[in-house]
Protein backbone atom coordinates (compact mmCIF):
# COMPACT_ATOMS: atom_id res chain seq x y z
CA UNK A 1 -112.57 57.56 -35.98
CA UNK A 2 -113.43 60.84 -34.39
CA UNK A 3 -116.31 62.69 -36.21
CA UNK A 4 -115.04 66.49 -36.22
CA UNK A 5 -117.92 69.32 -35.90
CA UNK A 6 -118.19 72.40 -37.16
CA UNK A 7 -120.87 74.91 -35.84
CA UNK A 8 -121.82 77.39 -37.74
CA UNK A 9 -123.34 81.20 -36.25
CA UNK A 10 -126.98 81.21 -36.13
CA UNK A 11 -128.72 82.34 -39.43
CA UNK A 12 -131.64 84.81 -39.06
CA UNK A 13 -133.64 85.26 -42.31
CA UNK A 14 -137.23 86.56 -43.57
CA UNK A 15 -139.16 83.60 -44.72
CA UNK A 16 -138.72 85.23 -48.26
CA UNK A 17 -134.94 84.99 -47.98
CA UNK A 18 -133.84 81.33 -46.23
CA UNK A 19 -134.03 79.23 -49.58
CA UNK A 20 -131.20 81.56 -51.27
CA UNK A 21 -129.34 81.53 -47.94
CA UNK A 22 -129.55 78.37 -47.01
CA UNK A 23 -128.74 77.03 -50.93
CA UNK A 24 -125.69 79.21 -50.77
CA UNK A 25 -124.35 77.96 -47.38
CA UNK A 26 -124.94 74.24 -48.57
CA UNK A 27 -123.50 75.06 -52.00
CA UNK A 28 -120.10 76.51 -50.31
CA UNK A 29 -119.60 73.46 -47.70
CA UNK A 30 -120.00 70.81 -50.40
CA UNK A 31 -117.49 72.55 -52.79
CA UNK A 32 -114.88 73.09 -50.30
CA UNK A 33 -115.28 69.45 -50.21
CA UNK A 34 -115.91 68.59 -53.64
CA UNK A 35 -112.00 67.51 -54.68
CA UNK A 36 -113.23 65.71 -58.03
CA UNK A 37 -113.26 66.70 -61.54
CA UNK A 38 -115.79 70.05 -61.03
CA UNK A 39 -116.03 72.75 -63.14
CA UNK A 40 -116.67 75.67 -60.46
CA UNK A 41 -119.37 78.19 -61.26
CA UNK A 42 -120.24 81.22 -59.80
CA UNK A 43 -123.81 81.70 -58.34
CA UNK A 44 -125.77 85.36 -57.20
CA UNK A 45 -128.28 85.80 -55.04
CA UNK A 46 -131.38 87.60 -55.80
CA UNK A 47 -132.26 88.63 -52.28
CA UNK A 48 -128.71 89.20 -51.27
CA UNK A 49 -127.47 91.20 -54.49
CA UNK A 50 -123.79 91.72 -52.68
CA UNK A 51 -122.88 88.25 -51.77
CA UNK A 52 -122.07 85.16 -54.38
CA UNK A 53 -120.74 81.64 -53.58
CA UNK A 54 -119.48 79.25 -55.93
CA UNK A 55 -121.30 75.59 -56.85
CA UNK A 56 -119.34 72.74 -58.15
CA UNK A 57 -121.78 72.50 -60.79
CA UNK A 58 -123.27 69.45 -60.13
CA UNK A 59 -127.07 68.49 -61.24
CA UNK A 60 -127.39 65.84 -58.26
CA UNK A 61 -125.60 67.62 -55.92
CA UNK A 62 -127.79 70.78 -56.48
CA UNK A 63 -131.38 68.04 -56.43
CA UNK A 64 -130.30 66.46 -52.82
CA UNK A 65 -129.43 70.49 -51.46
CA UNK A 66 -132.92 71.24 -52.97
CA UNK A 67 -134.57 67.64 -51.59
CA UNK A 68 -132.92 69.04 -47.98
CA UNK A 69 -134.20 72.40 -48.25
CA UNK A 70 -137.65 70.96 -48.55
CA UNK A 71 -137.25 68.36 -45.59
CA UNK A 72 -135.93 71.75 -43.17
CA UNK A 73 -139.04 73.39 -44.37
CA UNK A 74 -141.52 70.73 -43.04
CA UNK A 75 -139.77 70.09 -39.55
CA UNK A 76 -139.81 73.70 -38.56
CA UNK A 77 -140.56 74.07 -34.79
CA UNK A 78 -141.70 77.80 -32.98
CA UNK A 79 -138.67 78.97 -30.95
CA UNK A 80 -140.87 82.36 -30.44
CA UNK A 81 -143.46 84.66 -31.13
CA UNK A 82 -143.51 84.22 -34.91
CA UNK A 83 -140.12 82.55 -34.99
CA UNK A 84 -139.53 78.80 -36.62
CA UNK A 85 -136.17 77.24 -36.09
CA UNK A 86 -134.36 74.33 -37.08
CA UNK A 87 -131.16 72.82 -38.47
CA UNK A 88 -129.79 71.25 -41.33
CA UNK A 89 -126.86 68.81 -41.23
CA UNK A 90 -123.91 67.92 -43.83
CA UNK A 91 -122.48 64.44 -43.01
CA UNK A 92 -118.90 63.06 -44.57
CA UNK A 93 -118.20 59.71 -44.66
CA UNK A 94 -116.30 56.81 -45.53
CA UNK A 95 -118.03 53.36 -46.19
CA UNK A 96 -115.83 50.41 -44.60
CA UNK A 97 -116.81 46.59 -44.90
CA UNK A 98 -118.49 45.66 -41.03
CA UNK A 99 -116.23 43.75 -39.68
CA UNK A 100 -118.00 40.28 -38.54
CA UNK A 101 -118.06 39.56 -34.84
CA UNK A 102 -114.75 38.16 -33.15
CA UNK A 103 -113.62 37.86 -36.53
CA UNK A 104 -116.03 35.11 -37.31
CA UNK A 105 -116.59 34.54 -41.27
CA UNK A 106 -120.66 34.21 -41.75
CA UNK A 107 -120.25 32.58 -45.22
CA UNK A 108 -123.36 32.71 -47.05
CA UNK A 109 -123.92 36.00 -46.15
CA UNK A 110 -123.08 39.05 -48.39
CA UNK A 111 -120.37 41.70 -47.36
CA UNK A 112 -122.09 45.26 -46.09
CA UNK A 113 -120.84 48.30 -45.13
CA UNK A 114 -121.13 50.84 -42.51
CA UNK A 115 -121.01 54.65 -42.67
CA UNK A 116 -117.45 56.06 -40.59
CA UNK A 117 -118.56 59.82 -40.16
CA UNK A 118 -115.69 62.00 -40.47
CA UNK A 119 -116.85 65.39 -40.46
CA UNK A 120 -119.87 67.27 -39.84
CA UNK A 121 -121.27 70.56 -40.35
CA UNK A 122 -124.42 71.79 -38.23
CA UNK A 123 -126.38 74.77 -39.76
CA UNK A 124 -128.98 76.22 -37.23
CA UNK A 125 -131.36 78.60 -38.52
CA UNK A 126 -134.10 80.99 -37.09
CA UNK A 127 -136.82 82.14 -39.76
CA UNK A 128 -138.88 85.45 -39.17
CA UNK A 129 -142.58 84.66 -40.11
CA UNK A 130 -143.60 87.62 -38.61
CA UNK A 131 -141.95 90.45 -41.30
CA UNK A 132 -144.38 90.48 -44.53
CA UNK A 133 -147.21 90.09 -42.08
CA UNK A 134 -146.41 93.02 -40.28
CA UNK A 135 -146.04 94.93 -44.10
CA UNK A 136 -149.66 93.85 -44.93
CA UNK A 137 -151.12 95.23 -41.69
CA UNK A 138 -149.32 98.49 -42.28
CA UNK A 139 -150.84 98.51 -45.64
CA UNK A 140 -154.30 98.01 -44.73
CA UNK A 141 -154.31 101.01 -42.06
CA UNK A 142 -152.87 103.18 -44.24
CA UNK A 143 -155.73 102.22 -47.01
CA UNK A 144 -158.40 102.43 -44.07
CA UNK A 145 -156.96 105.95 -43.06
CA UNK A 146 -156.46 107.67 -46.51
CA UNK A 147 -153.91 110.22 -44.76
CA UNK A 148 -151.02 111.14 -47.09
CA UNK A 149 -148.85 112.08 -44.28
CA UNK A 150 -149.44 109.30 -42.50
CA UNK A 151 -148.52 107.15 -45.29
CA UNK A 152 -145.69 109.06 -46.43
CA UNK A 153 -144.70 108.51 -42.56
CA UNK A 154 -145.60 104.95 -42.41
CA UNK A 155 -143.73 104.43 -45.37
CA UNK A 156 -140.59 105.67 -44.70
CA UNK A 157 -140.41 103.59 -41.47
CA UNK A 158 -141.34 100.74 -43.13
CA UNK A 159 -138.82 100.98 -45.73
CA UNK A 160 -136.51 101.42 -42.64
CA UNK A 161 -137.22 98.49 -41.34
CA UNK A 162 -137.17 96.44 -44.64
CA UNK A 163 -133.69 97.25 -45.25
CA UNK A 164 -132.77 97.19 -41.54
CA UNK A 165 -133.50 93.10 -41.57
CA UNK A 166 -132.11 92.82 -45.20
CA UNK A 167 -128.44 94.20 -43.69
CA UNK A 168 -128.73 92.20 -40.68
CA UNK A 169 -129.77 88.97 -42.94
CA UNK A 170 -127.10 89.40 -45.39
CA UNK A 171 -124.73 90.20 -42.48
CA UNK A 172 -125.55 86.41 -40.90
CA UNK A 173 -125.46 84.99 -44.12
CA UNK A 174 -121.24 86.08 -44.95
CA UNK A 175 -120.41 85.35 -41.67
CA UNK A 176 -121.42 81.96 -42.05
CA UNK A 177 -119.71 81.79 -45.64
CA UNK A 178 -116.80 83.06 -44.50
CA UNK A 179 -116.45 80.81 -41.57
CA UNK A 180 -117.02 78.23 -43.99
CA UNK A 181 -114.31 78.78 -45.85
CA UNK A 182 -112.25 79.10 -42.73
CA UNK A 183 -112.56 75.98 -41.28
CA UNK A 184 -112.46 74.09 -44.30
CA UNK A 185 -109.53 75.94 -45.07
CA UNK A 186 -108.15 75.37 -41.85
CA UNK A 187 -104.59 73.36 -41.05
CA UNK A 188 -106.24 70.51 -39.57
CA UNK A 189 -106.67 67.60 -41.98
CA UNK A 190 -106.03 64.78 -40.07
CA UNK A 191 -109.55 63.75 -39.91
CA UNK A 192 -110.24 63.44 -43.97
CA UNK A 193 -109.50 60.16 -44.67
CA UNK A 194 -107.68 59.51 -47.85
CA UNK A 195 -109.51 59.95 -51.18
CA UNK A 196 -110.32 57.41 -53.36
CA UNK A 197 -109.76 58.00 -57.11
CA UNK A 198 -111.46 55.36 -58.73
CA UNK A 199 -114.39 57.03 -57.56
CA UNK A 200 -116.06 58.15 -60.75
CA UNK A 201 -118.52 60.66 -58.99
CA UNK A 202 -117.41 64.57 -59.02
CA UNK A 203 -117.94 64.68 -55.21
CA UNK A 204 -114.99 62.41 -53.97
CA UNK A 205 -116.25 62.10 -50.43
CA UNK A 206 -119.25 60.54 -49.61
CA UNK A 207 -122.00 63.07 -48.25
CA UNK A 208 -125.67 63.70 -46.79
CA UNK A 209 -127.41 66.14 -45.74
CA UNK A 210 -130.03 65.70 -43.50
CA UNK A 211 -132.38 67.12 -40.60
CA UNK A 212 -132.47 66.71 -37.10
CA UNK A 213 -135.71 64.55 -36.05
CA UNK A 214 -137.40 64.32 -39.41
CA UNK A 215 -140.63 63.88 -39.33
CA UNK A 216 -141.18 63.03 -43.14
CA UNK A 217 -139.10 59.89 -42.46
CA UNK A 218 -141.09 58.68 -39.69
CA UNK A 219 -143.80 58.68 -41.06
CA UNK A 220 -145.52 61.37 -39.29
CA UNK A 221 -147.39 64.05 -41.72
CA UNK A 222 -145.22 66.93 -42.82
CA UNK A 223 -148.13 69.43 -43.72
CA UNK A 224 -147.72 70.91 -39.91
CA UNK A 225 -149.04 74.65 -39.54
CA UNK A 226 -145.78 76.39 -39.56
CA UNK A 227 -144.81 75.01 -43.36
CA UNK A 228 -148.14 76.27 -44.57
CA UNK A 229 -147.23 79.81 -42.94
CA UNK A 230 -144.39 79.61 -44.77
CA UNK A 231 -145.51 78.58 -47.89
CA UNK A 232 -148.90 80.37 -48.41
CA UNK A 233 -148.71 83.36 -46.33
CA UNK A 234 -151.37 86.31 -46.22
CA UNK A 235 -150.48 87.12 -49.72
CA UNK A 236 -150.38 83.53 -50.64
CA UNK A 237 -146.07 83.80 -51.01
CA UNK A 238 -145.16 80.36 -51.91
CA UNK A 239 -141.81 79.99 -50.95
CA UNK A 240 -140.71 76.49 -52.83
CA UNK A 241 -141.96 77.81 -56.12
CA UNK A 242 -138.90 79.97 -56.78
């Protein structure tokens, strides 16, 4: 079986802002999947007060989206001056018994199975590190300057720039919603295999989501320089605690 792809657009986001967007783009793909007895509920945003998604509603499907959120966090590479990027991946699959070699019974040994990927959705994300930096420095030179117009000045093209990034954030984040819901939506079903109904988990389809070359799982330390950026920041923002 063919494993389809879907690429989504390139997400840009202020390290303040990827949990939210990143929760609601993960929350959207696994409902538009999620053919099992859900009860739908409707989720805002705080840092993107104009968009909502819908969950299935799901305690363990929201604790592996968190789990994966965390995992993106530590495997954060620089793609530029005070840029991290990465990707996040949403697997389908069916689990099928391994078929023994030429056919050959092995006897004593137990049945396993083996993951058929169906269908997978690639998220790549750019985070700015750069932006509430930038809004400290301005602070300080205003405080070091004491000159009203100045600040009034400084402030106004600050405030500029803060919304400027919040449009152009929240603009990436619904066009990767809505393409979301297009290509799930989309007349081409020949690759979900058929679902089985004596399934008693809400999510139907099997599922993980997972990150490109993650270092966690090889053992290699995941307290790199770029997650502590992104956690502590000069104002000592910690990002996971929300």
């Amino acid at each position: 079986m063919n494993t389809l792809q879907h690429f989504l657009p390139e997400l840009e986001v202020d390290r303040s802002q990827v949990k939210e967007a990143l929760k609601a783009i993960l929350h959207t793909i696994l409902f538009c999947r999620s053919l099992g007895p859900v009860t739908p509920v409707d989720q805002t945003l705080l840092r993107f007060p104009n968009i909502t998604y819908t969950s299935c509603g799901v305690r363990e499907v929201s604790a592996n989206i968190n789990t994966a959120i965390e995992s993106f966090f530590s495997n954060l590479q620089m793609v530029g001056p005070n840029l991290g990027g990465g990707q996040l991946w949403i697997s389908f699959y069916e689990k099928r018994n391994k078929k023994s070699l030429f056919g050959l019974g092995l006897g004593m040994q137990q049945p396993s199975n083996e993951k058929i990927y169906w269908e997978q959705w690639i998220i790549p994300v750019v985070v700015n590190l750069d932006a509430e930096k930038q809004s400290v420095k301005q602070s300080i030179v205003k405080a070091e300057e004491g000159l009203e117009n100045v600040k009034n000045e400084e402030d106004s093209v600050e405030d500029y720039q803060k919304r400027r990034r919040r449009e152009l954030a929240e603009s990436h984040l619904r066009r990767c919603l809505l393409q979301v819901v297009k290509l799930s939506t989309a007349n081409k079903a020949n690759h979900i295999p058929p679902v089985d109904l004596n399934r008693e988990n809400p999510m139907l389809f099997h599922y993980e989501i997972s990150v490109p070359n993650d270092q966690t799982k090889s053992g290699r330390s995941s307290e790199n320089w770029i997650q502590k950026v992104i956690f502590n920041g000069p104002d000592k923002f910690n990002l996971m605690s929300l």
